[in-house]
Protein backbone atom coordinates (compact mmCIF):
# COMPACT_ATOMS: atom_id res chain seq x y z
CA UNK A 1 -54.07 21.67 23.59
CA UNK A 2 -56.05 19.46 21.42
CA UNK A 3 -55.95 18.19 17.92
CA UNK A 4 -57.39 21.33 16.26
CA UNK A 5 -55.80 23.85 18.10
CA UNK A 6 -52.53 21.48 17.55
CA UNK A 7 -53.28 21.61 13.96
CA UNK A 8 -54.09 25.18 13.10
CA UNK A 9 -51.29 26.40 15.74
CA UNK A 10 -48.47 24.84 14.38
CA UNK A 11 -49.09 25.22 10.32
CA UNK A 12 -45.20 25.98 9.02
CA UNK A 13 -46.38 27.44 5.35
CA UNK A 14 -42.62 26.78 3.94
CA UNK A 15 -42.81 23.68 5.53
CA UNK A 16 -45.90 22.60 3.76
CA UNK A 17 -44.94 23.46 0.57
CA UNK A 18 -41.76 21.88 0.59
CA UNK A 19 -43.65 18.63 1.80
CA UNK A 20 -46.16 19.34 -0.44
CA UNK A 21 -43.23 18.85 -3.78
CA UNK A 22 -42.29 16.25 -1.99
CA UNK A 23 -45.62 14.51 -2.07
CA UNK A 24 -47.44 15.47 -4.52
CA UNK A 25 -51.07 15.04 -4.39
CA UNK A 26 -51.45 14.37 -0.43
CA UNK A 27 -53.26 16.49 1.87
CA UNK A 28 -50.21 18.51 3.92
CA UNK A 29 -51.26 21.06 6.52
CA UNK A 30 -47.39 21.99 6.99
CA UNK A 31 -46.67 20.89 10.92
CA UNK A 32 -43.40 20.01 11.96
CA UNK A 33 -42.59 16.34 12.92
CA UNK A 34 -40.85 17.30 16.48
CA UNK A 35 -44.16 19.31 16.81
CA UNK A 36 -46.15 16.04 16.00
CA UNK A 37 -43.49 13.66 18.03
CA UNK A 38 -44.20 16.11 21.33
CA UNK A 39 -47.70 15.84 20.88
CA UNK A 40 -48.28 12.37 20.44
CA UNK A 41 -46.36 11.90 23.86
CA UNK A 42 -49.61 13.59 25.50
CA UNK A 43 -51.77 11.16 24.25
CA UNK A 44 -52.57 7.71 25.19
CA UNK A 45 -53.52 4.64 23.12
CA UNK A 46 -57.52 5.75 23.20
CA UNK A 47 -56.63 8.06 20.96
CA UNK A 48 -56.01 4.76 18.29
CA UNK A 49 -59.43 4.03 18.49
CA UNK A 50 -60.25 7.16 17.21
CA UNK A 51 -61.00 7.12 12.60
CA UNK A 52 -58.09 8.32 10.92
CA UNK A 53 -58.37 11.17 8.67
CA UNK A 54 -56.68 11.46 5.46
CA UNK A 55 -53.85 14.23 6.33
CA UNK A 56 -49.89 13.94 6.16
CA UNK A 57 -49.94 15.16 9.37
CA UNK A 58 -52.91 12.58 10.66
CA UNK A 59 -51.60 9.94 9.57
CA UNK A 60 -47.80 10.77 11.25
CA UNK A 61 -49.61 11.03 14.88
CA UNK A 62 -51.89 8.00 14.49
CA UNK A 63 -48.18 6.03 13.56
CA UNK A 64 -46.15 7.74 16.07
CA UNK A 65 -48.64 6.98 19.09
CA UNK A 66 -49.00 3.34 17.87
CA UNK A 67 -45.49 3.30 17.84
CA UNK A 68 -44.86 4.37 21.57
CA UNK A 69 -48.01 2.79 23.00
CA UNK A 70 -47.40 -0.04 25.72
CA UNK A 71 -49.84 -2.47 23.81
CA UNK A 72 -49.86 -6.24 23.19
CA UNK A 73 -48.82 -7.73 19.76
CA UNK A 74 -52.35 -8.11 18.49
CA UNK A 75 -53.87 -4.80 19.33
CA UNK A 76 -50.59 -3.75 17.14
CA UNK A 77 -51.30 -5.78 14.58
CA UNK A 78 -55.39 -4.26 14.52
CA UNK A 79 -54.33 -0.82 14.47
CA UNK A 80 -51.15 -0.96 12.41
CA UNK A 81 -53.93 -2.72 9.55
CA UNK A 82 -56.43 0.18 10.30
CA UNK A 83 -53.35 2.27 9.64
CA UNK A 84 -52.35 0.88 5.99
CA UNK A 85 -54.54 2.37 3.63
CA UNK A 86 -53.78 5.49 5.06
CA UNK A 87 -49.72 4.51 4.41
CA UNK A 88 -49.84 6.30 0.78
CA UNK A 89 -46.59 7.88 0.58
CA UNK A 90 -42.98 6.84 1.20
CA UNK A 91 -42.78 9.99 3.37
CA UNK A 92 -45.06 8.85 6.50
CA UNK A 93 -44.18 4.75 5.73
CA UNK A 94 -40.62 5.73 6.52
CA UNK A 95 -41.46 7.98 9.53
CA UNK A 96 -43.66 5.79 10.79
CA UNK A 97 -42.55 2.57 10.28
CA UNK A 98 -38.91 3.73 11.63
CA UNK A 99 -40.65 4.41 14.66
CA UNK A 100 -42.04 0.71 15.95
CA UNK A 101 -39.48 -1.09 17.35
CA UNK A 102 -41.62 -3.07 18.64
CA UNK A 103 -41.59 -4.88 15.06
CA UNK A 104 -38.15 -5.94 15.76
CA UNK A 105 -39.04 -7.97 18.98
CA UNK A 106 -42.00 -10.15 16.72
CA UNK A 107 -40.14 -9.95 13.44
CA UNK A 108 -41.92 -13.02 12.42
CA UNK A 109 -45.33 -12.39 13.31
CA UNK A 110 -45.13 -9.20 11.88
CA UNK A 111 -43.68 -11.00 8.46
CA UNK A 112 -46.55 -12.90 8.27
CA UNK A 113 -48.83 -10.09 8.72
């Protein structure tokens, strides 16, 4: 499956309009995080390089692959800044950001970032 069959396959319409009170104002398409978790197990770390769009959803993936990606601490660093303009809601900073443990092994760097 690829993105846009992910994305118009898994649209939960509850689900997106609960998120979408939630978030006000924020593109939602209304997929599931365990549906977005699963798929961002199938994809490797090319798929960082790739631009970000401005979904919920998008923006989840992008976080969820950098956090599972066997990278070193700079190429983090790049993508997790290519990430933060996209990191507009407390919604995806918490699922996200609860997500890279590998920001508990370089505490400090990642401080100073």
């Amino acid at each position: 499956m690829n993105l846009s069959e992910l994305f118009s396959a898994s649209i939960d319409p509850k689900y997106k309009a609960f998120h979408e009170k939630l978030i006000p104002g924020h593109t939602i398409l209304g997929i599931r995080t365990p549906v977005l978790e699963q798929y961002a197990k199938t994809l490797d770390p090319s798929f960082l390089e790739t631009p970000l769009e401005s979904s919920y959803e998008y923006s989840l993936l992008y976080g969820f692959v950098l956090g599972r990606a066997k990278l070193d601490l700079s190429s983090r660093l790049r993508y997790l800044k290519k990430w933060l303009p996209y990191n507009t809601n407390w919604a995806s900073n918490d699922m996200v950001c609860a997500r890279q443990k590998w920001m508990r092994k370089h505490k400090q760097e990642v401080l100073s970032f």
